[in-house]
Protein backbone atom coordinates (compact mmCIF):
# COMPACT_ATOMS: atom_id res chain seq x y z
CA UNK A 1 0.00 0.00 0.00
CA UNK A 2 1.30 3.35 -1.22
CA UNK A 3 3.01 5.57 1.65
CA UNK A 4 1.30 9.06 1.74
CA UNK A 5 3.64 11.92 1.54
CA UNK A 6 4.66 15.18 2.02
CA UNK A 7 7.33 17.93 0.30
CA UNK A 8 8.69 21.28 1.99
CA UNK A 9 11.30 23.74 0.55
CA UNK A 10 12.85 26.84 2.69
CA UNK A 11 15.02 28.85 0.60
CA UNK A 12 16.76 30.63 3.25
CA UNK A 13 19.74 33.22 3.10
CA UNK A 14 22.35 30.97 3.62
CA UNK A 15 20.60 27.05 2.91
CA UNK A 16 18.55 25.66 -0.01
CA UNK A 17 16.46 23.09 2.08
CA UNK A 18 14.29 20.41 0.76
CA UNK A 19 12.70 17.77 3.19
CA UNK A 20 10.02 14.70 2.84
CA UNK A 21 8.00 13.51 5.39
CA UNK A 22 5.51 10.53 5.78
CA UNK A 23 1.58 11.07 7.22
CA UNK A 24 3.40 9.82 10.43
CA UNK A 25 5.86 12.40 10.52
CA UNK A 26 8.74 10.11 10.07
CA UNK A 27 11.53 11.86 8.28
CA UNK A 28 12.40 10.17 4.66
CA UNK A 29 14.90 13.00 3.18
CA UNK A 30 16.38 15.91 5.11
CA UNK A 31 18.35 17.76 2.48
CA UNK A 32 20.60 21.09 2.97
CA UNK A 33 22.87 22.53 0.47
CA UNK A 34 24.85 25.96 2.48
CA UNK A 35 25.47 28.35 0.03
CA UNK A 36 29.13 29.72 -0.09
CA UNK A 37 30.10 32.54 0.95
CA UNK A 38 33.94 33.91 0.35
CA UNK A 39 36.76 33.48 3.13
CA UNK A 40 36.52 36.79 5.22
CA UNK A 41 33.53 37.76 4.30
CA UNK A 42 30.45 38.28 7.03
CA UNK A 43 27.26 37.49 4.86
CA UNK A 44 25.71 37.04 1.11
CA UNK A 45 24.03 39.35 -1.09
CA UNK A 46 20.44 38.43 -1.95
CA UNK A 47 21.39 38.23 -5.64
CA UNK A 48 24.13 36.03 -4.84
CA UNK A 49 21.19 33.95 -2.79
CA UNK A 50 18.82 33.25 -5.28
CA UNK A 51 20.83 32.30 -7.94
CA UNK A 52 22.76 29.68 -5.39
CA UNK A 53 18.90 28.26 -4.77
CA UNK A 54 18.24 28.44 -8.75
CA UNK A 55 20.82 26.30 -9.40
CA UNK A 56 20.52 24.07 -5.94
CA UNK A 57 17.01 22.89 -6.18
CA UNK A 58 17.30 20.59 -9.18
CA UNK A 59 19.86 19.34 -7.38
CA UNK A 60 17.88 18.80 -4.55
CA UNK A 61 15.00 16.86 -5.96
CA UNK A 62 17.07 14.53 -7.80
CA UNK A 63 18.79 13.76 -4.51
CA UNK A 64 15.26 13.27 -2.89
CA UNK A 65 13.75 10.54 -6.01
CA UNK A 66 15.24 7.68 -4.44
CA UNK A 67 13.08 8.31 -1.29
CA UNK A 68 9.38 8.60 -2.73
CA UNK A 69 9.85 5.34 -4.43
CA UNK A 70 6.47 3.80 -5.48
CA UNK A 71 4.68 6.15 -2.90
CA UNK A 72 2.79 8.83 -3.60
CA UNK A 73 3.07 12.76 -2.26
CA UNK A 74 -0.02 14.39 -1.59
CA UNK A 75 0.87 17.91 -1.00
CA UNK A 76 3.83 20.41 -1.00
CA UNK A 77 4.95 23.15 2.15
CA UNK A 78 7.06 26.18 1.17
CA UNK A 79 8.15 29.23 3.49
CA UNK A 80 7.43 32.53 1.39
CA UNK A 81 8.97 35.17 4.05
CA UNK A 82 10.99 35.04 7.23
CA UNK A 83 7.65 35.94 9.72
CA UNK A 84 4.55 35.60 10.17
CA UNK A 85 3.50 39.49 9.35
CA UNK A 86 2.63 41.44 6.03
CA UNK A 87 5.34 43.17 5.95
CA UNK A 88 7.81 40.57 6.31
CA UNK A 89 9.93 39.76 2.78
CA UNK A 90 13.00 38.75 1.86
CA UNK A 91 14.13 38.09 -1.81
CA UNK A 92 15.87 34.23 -1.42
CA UNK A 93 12.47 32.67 -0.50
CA UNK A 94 11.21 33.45 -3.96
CA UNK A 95 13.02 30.59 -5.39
CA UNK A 96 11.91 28.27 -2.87
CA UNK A 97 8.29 29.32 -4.06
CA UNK A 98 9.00 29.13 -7.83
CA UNK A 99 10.42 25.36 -7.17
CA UNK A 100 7.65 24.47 -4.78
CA UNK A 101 5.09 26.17 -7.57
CA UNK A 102 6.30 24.31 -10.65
CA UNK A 103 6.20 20.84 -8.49
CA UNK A 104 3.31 21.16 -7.09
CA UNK A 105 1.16 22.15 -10.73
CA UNK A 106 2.86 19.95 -12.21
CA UNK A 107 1.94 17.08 -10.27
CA UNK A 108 -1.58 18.74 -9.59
CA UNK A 109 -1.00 18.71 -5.87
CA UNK A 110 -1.51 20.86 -2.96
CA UNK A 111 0.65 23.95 -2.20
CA UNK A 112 0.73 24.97 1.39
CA UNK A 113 2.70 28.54 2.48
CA UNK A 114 4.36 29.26 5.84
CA UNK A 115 6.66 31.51 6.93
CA UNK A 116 10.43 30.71 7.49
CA UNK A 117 9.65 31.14 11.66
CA UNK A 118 6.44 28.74 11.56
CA UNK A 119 9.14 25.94 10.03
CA UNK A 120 11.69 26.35 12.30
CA UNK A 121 9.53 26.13 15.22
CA UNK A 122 7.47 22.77 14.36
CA UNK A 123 10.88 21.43 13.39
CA UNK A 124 12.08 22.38 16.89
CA UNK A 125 9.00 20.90 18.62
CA UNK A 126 9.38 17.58 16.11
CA UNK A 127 13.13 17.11 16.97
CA UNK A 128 12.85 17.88 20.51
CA UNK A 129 9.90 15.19 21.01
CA UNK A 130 7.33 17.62 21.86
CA UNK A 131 5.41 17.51 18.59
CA UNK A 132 2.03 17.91 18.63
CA UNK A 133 2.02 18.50 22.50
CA UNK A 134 3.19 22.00 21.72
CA UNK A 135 -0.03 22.62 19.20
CA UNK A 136 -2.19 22.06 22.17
CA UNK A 137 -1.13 24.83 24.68
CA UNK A 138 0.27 28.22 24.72
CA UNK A 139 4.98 28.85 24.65
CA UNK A 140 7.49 30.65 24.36
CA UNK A 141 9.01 30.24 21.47
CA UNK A 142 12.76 31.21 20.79
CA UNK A 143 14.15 32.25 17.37
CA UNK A 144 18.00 32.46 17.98
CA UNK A 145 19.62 32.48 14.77
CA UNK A 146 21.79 34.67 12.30
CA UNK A 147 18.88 36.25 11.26
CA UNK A 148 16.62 36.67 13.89
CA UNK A 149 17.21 36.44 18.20
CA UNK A 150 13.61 36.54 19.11
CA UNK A 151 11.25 36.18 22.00
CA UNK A 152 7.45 34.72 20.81
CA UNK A 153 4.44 34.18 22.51
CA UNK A 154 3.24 31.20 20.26
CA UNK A 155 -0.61 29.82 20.49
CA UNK A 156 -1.84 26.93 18.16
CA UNK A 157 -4.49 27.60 15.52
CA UNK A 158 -5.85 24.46 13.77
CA UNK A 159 -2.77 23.57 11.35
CA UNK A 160 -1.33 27.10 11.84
CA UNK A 161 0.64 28.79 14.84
CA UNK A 162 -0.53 32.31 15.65
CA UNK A 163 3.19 33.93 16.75
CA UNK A 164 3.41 37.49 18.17
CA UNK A 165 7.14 38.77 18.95
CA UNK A 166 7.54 39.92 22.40
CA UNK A 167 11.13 40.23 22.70
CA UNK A 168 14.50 39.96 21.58
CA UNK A 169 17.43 42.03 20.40
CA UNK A 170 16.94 45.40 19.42
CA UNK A 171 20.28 45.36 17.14
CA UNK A 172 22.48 42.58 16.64
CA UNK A 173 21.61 38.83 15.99
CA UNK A 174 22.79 36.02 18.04
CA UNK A 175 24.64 34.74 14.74
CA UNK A 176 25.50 37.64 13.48
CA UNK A 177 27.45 38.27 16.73
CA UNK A 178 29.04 34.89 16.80
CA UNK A 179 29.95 35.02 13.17
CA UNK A 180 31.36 38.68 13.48
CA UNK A 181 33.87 37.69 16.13
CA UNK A 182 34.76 34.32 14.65
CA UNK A 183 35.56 36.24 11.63
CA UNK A 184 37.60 38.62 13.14
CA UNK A 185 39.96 35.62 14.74
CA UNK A 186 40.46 34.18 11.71
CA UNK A 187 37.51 31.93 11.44
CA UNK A 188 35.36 30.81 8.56
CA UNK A 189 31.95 31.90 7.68
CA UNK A 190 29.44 30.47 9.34
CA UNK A 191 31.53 30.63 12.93
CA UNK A 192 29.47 28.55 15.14
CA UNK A 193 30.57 25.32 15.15
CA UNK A 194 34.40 26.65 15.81
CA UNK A 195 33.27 29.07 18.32
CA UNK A 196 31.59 25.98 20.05
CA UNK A 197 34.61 24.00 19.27
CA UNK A 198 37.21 26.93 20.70
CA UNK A 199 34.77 27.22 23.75
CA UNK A 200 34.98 23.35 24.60
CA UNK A 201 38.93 23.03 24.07
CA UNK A 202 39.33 26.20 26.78
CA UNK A 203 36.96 25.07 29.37
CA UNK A 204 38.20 21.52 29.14
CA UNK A 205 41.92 23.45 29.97
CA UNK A 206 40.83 23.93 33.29
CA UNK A 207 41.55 27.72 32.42
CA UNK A 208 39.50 30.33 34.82
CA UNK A 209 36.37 31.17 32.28
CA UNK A 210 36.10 34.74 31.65
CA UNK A 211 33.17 36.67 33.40
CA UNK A 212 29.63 36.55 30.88
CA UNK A 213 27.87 39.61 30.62
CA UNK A 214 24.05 39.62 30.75
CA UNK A 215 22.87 41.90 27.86
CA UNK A 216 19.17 41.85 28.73
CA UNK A 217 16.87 44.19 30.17
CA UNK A 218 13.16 43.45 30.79
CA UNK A 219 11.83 41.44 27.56
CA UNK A 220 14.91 42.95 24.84
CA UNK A 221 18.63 42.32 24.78
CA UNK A 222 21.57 44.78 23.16
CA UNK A 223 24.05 42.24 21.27
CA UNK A 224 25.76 45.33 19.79
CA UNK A 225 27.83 46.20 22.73
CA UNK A 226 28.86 42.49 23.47
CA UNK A 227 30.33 42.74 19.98
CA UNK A 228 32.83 45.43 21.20
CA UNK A 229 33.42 43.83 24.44
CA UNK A 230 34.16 40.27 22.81
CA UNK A 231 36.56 42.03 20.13
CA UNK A 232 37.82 43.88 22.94
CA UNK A 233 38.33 40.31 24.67
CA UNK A 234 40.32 38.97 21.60
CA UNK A 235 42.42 42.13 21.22
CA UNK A 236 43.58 41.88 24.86
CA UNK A 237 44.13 38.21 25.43
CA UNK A 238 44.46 36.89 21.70
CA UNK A 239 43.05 33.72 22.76
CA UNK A 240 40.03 31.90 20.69
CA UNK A 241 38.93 30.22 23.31
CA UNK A 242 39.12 32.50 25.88
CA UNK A 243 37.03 34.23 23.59
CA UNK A 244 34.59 32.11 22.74
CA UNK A 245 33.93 31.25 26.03
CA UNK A 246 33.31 35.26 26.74
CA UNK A 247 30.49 34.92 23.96
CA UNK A 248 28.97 31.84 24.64
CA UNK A 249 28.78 32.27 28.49
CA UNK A 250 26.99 36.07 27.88
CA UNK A 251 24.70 34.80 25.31
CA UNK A 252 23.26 31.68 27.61
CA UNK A 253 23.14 34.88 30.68
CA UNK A 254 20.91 36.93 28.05
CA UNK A 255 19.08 34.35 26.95
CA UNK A 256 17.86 32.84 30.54
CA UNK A 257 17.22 36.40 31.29
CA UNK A 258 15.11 36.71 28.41
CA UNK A 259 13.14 33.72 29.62
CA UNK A 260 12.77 34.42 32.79
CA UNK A 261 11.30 38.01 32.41
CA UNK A 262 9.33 36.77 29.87
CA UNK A 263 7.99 34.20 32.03
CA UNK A 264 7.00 36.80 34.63
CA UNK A 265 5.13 39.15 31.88
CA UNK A 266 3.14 35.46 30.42
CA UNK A 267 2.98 32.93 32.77
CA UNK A 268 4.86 29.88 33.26
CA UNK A 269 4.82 28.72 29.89
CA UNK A 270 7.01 25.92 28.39
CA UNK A 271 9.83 26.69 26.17
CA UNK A 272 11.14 25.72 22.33
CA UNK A 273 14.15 26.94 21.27
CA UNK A 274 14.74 27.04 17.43
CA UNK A 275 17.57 28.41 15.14
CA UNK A 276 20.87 27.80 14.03
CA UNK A 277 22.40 29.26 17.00
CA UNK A 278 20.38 26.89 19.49
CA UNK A 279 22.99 23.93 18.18
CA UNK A 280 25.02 24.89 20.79
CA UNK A 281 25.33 21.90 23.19
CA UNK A 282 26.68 24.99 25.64
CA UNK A 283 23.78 27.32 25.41
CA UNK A 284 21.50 23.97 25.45
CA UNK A 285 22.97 22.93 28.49
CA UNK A 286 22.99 26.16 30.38
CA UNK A 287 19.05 27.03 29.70
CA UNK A 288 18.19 23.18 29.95
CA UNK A 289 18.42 24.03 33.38
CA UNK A 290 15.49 26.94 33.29
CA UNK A 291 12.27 24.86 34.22
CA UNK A 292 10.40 23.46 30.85
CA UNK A 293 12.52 23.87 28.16
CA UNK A 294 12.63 21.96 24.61
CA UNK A 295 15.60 21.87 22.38
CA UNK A 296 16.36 19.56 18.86
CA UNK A 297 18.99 17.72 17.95
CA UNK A 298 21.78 20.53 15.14
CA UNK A 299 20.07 19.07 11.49
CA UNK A 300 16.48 20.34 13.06
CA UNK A 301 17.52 23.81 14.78
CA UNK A 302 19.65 24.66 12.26
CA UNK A 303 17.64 25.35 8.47
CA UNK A 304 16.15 22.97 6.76
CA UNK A 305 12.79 22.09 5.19
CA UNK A 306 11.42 19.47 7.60
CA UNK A 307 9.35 21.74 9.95
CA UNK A 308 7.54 22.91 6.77
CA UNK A 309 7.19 19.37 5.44
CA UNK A 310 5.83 18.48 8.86
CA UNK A 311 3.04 21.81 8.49
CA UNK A 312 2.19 20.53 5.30
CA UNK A 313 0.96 17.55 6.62
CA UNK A 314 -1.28 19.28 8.99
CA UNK A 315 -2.62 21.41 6.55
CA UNK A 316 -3.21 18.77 4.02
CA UNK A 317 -5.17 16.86 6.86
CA UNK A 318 -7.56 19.45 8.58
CA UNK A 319 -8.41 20.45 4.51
CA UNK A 320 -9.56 16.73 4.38
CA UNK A 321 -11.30 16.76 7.81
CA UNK A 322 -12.91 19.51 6.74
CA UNK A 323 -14.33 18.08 3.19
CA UNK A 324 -15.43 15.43 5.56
C-alpha cells in the first residue's frame, strides 16, 4: 500500500532546504545545500542567494527521487517570508516558491505557504519530542539564529501557529554576533561550530572562564555592545577560546534572562528553542536548566525544510477533515 507523503522547501539566506515527510511524521529525506560565501567575508548578497537556490534545487530533488519510491506525495509546504506578518519579505524565499510552484502544478498537488519562523519552530518541537504536544497549549518560542534572536508568545491555531514577537534584540543577531567575532579571529563563515569547538577546548583546559555579561533588560537584549566587548576580549588576550567562552557564556546569561522576564510578563509557559544558534550543546545545556525547556537535535535547529514538510501535513489533513 502506497506511503502518503509530504514535500517542503525553505530557501533561506544561507541554505537551499528540501525535506520529505511521511503522514506519520517520520523523516524520509532531510536535504541542505549551504550556500558559499567567500573566506573573510560576514554574509551574502540576496542576488548572490537566489541564484545559489536556482541552481541548488534541481539538485535537490534529484537527490530526494530515491526516497518517494512507489509512494505517492499528496501535497507540497514552502516558506514565502521570514515571519509571520505582512510586511515581512525577503528576496531568497522566492526561489523556494518558484520550485515548490512548478512541483506542485505539475503534479496537480496541494501547495501549502508558511513563513520561514512557523518551520523552524514545528521542526524544533518535532526534533525535541514535543510535537504535537506543543499545538495544544500556549509557549514561548525562541528564534536564535543569524537572522533573527527573538522572544514569541506562540498559540496553536488548527494547522497554523498564531506567533506574536515579544522580545528579543533590538540590534544585533545572536549569529551575526558569533559570526562577526569568529571572523575577526580568523575563522570561517558560518563561525558557530568553531566558536563551540574553541569554547569546549578552553573550558576543558581547566583555564578560569572569563566573566559573561548579561545583555538583557526586561523582555529585549543589546548584542551590539557584546560585539565590542568580545573584540575587545580577543584584542587583549588573543586567545580563541578565551574568547569564545566570553560569547557563549553572555549569550546563555541573556538568553535565561530573556526567559525568565518573559515568564513573569506570560505565565509559566514551556519553552522551544529554534535556530541555528540553538545547536550549541553549551547554550542547550545552560538554559536546559530553566524549568520546561525543549531543544532539537543541530540538522532540526539549524535550516532545513522538515518543519515545513511536517506543516504541510497538517494542513493537508484538517483540509480533508474539513471536506469530511
Amino acid at each position: 500500500m502506497a506511503a502518503d507523503l509530504f514535500l517542503g522547501f525553505d530557501a533561506s539566506n544561507y541554505t537551499s532546504s528540501l525535506a520529505l515527510v511521511d503522514a506519520k511524521g517520520t523523516i524520509r529525506f532531510n536535504g541542505k545545500i549551504p550556500l558559499p560565501v567567500k573566506a573573510g567575508e560576514r554574509g551574502l548578497r540576496q542576488s548572490d542567494a537566489v541564484f545559489q537556490h536556482v541552481k541548488n534545487y534541481p539538485l535537490l530533488l534529484e537527490q530526494v527521487r530515491p526516497f518517494i519510491g512507489q509512494d505517492r506525495i499528496l501535497g507540497v509546504g514552502v516558506s514565502e517570508s521570514p515571519r509571520n506578518a505582512p510586511d515581512s519579505y525577503m528576496p531568497c524565499f522566492l526561489a523556494g516558491i518558484e520550485a515548490a510552484t512548478a512541483f506542485a502544478a505539475g503534479a496537480g498537488i496541494h501547495l501549502f505557504r508558511f513563513s520561514h519562523q512557523e518551520g523552524h519552530l514545528m521542526a524544533a518541537a518535532h526534533g525535541s519530542g514535543a510535537g504535537e504536544d506543543l499545538f495544544l497549549r500556549p509557549y514561548l518560542g525562541f528564534h536564535v539564529s543569524g537572522g533573527t534572536t527573538e522572544m514569541l508568545f506562540c498559540r496553536p491555531n488548527g494547522s497554523r501557529l498564531d506567533i506574536r514577537c515579544i522580545g528579543g534584540s533590538s540590534d544585533l543577531h545572536a549569529g551575526q554576533l558569533i559570526d562577526r567575532i569568529g571572523v575577526r579571529m580568523g575563522l570561517s563563515f558560518p563561525a558557530g561550530p568553531a566558536i563551540e569547538e574553541a569554547a569546549r577546548v578552553f573550558a576543558e583546559s581547566g583555564a578560569e572562564p572569563p566573566r559573561g555579561r548579561d545583555c538583557a533588560a526586561g523582555l529585549v537584549c543589546h548584542l551590539s555592545g557584546l560585539e565590542n566587548l568580545a573584540a575587545a576580549e580577543w584584542e587583549k588576550s588573543g586567545d580563541r577560546g578565551r574568547t569564545a567562552c566570553f560569547v557563549l557564556s553572555s549569550l546563555a546569561l541573556t538568553l535565561r534572562s530573556l526567559l525568565r522576564n518573559g515568564r513573569a510578563a506570560y505565565g509559566n509557559l514551556p519553552a522551544l528553542f529554534s535556530g541555528g544558534v540553538m545547536s550549541n550543546r553549551y547554550l542547550q545545556s545552560e538554559l536546559g536548566q530553566c524549568g520546561e525547556t525543549r531543544f532539537a537535535p543541530p540538522a532540526l535547529s539549524a535550516d532545513n525544510a522538515v518543519g515545513i514538510a511536517l506543516l504541510a501535513a497538517r494542513s493537508y489533513r484538517t483540509k480533508a477533515e474539513a471536506k469530511e
